[in-house]
PDB file of N, CA and C in Angstrom:
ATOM      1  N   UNK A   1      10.949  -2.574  -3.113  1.00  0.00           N
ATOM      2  CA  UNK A   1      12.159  -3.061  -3.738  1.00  0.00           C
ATOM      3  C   UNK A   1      12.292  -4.561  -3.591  1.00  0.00           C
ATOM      4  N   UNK A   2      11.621  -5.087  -2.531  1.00  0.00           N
ATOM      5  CA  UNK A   2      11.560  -6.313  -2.367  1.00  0.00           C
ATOM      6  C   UNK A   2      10.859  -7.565  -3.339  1.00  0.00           C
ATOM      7  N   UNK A   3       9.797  -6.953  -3.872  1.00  0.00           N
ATOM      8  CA  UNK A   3       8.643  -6.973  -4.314  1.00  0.00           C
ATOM      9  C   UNK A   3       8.962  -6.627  -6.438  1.00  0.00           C
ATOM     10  N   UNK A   4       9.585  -5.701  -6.617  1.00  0.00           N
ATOM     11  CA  UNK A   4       9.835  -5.160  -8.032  1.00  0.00           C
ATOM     12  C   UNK A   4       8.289  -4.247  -8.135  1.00  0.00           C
ATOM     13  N   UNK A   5       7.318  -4.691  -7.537  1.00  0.00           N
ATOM     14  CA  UNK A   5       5.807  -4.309  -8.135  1.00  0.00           C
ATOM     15  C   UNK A   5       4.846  -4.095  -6.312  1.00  0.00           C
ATOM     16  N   UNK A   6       3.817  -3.517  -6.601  1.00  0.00           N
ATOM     17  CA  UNK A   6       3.295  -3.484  -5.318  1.00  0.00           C
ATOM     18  C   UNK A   6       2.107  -4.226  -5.856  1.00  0.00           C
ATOM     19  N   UNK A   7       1.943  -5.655  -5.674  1.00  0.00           N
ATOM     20  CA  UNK A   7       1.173  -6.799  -5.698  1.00  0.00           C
ATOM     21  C   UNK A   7       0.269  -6.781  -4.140  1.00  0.00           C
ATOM     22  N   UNK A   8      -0.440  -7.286  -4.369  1.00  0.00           N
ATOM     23  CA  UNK A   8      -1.736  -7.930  -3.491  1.00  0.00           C
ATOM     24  C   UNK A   8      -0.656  -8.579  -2.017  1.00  0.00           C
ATOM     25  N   UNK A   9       0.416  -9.655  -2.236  1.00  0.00           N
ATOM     26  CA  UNK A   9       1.109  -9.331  -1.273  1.00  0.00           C
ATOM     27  C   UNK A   9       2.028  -8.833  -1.020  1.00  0.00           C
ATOM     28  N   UNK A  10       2.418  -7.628  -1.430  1.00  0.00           N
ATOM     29  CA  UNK A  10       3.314  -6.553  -1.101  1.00  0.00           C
ATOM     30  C   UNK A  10       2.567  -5.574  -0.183  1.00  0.00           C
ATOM     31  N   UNK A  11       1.334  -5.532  -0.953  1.00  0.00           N
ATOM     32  CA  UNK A  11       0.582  -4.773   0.196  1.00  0.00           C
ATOM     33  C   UNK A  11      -0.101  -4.915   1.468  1.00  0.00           C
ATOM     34  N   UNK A  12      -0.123  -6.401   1.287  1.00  0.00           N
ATOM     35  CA  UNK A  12      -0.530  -7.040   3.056  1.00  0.00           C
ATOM     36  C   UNK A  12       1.090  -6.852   3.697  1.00  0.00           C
ATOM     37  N   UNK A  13       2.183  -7.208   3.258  1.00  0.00           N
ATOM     38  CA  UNK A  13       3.310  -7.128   4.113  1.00  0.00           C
ATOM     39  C   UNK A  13       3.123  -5.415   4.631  1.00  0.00           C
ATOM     40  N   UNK A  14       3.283  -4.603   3.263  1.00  0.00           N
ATOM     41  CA  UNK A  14       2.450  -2.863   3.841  1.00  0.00           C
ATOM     42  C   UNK A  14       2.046  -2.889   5.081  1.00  0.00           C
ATOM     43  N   UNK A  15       0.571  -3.584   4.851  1.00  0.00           N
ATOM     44  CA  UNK A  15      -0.284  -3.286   5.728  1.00  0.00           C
ATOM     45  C   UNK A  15       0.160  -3.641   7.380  1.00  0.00           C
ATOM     46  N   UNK A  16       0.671  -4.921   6.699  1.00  0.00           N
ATOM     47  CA  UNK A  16       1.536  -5.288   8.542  1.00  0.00           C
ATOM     48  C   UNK A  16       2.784  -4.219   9.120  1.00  0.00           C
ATOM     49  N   UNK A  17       3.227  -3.657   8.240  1.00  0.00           N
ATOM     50  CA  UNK A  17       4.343  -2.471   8.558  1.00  0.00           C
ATOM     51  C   UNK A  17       3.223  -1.527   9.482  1.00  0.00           C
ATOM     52  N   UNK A  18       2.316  -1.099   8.858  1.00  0.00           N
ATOM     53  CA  UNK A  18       1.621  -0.031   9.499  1.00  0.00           C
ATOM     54  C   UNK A  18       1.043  -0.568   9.795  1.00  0.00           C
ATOM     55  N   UNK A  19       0.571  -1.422  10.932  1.00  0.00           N
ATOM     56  CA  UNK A  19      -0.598  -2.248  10.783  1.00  0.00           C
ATOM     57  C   UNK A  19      -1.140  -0.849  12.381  1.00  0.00           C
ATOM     58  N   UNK A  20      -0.573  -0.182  12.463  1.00  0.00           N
ATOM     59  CA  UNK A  20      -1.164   1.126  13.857  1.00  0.00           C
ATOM     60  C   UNK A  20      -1.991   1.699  13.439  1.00  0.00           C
ATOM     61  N   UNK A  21      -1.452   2.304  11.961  1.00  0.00           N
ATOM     62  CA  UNK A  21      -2.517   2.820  11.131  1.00  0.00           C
ATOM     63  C   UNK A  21      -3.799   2.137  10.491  1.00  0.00           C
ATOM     64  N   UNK A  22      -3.832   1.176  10.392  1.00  0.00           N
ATOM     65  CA  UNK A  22      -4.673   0.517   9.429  1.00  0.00           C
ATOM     66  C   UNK A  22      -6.227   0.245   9.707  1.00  0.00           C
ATOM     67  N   UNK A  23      -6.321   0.492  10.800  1.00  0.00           N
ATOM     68  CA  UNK A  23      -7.432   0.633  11.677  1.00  0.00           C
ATOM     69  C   UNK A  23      -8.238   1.874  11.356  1.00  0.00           C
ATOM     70  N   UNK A  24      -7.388   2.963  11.656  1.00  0.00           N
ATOM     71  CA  UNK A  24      -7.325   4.363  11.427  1.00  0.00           C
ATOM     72  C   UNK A  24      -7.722   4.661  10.376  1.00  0.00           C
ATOM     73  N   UNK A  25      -6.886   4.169   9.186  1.00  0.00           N
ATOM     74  CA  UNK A  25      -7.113   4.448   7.904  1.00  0.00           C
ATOM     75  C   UNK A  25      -8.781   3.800   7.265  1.00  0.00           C
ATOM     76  N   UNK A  26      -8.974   2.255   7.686  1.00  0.00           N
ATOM     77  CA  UNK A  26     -10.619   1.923   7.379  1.00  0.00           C
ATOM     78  C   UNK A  26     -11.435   2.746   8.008  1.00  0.00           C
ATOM     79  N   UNK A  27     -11.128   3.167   9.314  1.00  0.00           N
ATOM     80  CA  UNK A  27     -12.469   4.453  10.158  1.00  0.00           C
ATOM     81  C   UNK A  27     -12.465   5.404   9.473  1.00  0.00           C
ATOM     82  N   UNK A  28     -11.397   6.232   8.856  1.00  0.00           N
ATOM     83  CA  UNK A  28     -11.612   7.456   7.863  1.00  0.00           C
ATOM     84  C   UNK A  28     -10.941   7.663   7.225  1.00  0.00           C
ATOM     85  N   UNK A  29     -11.486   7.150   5.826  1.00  0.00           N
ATOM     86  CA  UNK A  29     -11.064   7.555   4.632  1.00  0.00           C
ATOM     87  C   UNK A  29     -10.048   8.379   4.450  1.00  0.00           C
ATOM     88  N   UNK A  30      -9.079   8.628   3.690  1.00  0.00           N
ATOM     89  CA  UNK A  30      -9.051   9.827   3.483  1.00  0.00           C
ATOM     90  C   UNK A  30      -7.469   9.864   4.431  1.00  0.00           C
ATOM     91  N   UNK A  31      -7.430   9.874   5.768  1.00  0.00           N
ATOM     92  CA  UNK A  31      -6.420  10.187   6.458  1.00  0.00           C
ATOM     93  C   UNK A  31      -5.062   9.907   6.044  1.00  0.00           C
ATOM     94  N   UNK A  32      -5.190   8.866   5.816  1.00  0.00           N
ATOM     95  CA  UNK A  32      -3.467   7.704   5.356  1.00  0.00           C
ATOM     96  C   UNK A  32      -4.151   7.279   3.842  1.00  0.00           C
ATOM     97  N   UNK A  33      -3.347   8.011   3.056  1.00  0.00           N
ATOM     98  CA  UNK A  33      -3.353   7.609   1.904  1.00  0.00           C
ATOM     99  C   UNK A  33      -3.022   6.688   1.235  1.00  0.00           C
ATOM    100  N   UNK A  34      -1.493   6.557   1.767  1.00  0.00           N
ATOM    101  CA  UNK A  34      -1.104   5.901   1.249  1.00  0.00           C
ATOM    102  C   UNK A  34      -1.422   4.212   1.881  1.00  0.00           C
ATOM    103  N   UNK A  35      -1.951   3.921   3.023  1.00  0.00           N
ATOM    104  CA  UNK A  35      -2.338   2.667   3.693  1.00  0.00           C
ATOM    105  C   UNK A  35      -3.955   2.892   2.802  1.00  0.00           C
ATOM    106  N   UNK A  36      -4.451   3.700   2.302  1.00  0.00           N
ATOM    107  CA  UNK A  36      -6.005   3.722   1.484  1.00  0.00           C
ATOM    108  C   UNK A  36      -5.326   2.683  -0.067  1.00  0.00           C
ATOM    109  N   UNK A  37      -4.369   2.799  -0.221  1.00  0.00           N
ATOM    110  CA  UNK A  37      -3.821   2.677  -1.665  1.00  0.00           C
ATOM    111  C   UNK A  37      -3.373   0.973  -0.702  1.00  0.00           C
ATOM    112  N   UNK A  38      -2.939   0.745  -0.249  1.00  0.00           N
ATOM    113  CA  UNK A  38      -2.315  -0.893  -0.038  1.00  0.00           C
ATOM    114  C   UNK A  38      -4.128  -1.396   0.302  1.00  0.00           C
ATOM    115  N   UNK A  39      -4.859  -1.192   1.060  1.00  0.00           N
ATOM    116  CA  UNK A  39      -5.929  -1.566   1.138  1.00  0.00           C
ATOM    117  C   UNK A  39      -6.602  -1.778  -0.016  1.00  0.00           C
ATOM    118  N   UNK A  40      -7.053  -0.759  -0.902  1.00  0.00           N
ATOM    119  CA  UNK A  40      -7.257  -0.987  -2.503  1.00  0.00           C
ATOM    120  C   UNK A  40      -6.764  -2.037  -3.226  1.00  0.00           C
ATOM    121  N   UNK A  41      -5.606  -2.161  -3.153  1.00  0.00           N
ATOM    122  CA  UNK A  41      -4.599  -2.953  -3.657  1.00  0.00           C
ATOM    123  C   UNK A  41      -4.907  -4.499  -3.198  1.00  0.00           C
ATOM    124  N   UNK A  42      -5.175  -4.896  -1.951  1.00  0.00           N
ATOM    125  CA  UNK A  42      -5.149  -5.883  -1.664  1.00  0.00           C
ATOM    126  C   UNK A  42      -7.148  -6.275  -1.979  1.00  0.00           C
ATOM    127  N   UNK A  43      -7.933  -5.029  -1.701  1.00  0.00           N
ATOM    128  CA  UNK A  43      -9.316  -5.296  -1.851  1.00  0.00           C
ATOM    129  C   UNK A  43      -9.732  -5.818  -3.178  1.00  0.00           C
ATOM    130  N   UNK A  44      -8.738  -5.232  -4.329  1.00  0.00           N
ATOM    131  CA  UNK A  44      -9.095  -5.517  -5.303  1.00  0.00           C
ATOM    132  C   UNK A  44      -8.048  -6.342  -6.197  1.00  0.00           C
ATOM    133  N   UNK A  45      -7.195  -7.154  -5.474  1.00  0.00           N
ATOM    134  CA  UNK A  45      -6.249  -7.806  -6.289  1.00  0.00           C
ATOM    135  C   UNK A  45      -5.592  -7.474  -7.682  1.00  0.00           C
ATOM    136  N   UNK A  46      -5.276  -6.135  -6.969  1.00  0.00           N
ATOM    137  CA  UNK A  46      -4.671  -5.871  -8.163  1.00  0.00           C
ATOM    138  C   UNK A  46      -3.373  -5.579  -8.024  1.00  0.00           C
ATOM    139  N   UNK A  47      -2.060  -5.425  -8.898  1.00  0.00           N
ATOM    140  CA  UNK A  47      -0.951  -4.982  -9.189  1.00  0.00           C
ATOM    141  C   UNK A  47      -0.856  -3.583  -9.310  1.00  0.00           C
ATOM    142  N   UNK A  48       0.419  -2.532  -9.011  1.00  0.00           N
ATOM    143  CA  UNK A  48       0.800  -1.590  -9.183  1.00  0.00           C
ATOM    144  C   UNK A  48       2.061  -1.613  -9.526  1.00  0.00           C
ATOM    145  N   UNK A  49       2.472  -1.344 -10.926  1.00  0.00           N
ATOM    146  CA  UNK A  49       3.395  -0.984 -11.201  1.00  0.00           C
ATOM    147  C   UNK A  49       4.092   0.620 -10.560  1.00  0.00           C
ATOM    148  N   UNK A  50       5.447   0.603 -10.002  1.00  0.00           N
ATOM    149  CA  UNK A  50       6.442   1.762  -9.981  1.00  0.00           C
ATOM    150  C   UNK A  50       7.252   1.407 -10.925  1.00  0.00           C
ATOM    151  N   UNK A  51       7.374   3.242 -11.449  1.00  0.00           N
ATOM    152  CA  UNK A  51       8.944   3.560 -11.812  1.00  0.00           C
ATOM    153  C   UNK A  51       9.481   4.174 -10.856  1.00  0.00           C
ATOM    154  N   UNK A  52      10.856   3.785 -10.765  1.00  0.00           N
ATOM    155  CA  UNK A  52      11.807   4.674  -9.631  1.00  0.00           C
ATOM    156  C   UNK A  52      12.722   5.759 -10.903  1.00  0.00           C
ATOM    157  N   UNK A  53      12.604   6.928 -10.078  1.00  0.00           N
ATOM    158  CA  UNK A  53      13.017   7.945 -10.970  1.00  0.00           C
ATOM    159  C   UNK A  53      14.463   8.231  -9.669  1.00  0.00           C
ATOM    160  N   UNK A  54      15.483   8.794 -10.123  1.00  0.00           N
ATOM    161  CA  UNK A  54      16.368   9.253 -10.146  1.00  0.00           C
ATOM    162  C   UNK A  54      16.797  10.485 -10.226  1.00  0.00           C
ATOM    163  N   UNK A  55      17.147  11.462  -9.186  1.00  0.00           N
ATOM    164  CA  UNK A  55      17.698  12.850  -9.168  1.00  0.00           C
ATOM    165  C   UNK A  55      18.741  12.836  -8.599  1.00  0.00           C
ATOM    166  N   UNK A  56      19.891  13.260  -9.488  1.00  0.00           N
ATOM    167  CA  UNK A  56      21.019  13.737  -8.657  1.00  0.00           C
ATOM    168  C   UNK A  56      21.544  15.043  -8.445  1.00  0.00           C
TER     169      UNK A  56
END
């Protein structure tokens, strides 16, 4: 929300949130997905657009 987009540095700030995991997550694949997806993100400079959806 900070961010509008999960950019290259949205996902290093990520990565510093979890930075417990992040270790974890480069030794095996697979475990933390979602720290696999900010890593991607930052490996490959790329942007991710969200939509925020709404249920009430």
């Amino acid at each position: 929300q900070i961010y509008g987009a999960i950019t290259p540095d949205a996902a290093r700030a990520g990565l510093e949130l979890f930075a417990e995991h992040t270790d974890d997550a480069r030794a095996n694949p697979g475990k933390h997905p979602n720290v696999d997806r900010l890593l991607q993100l930052v490996g490959e400079g790329r942007t991710l657009r969200v939509k925020h959806v709404f249920f009430a």
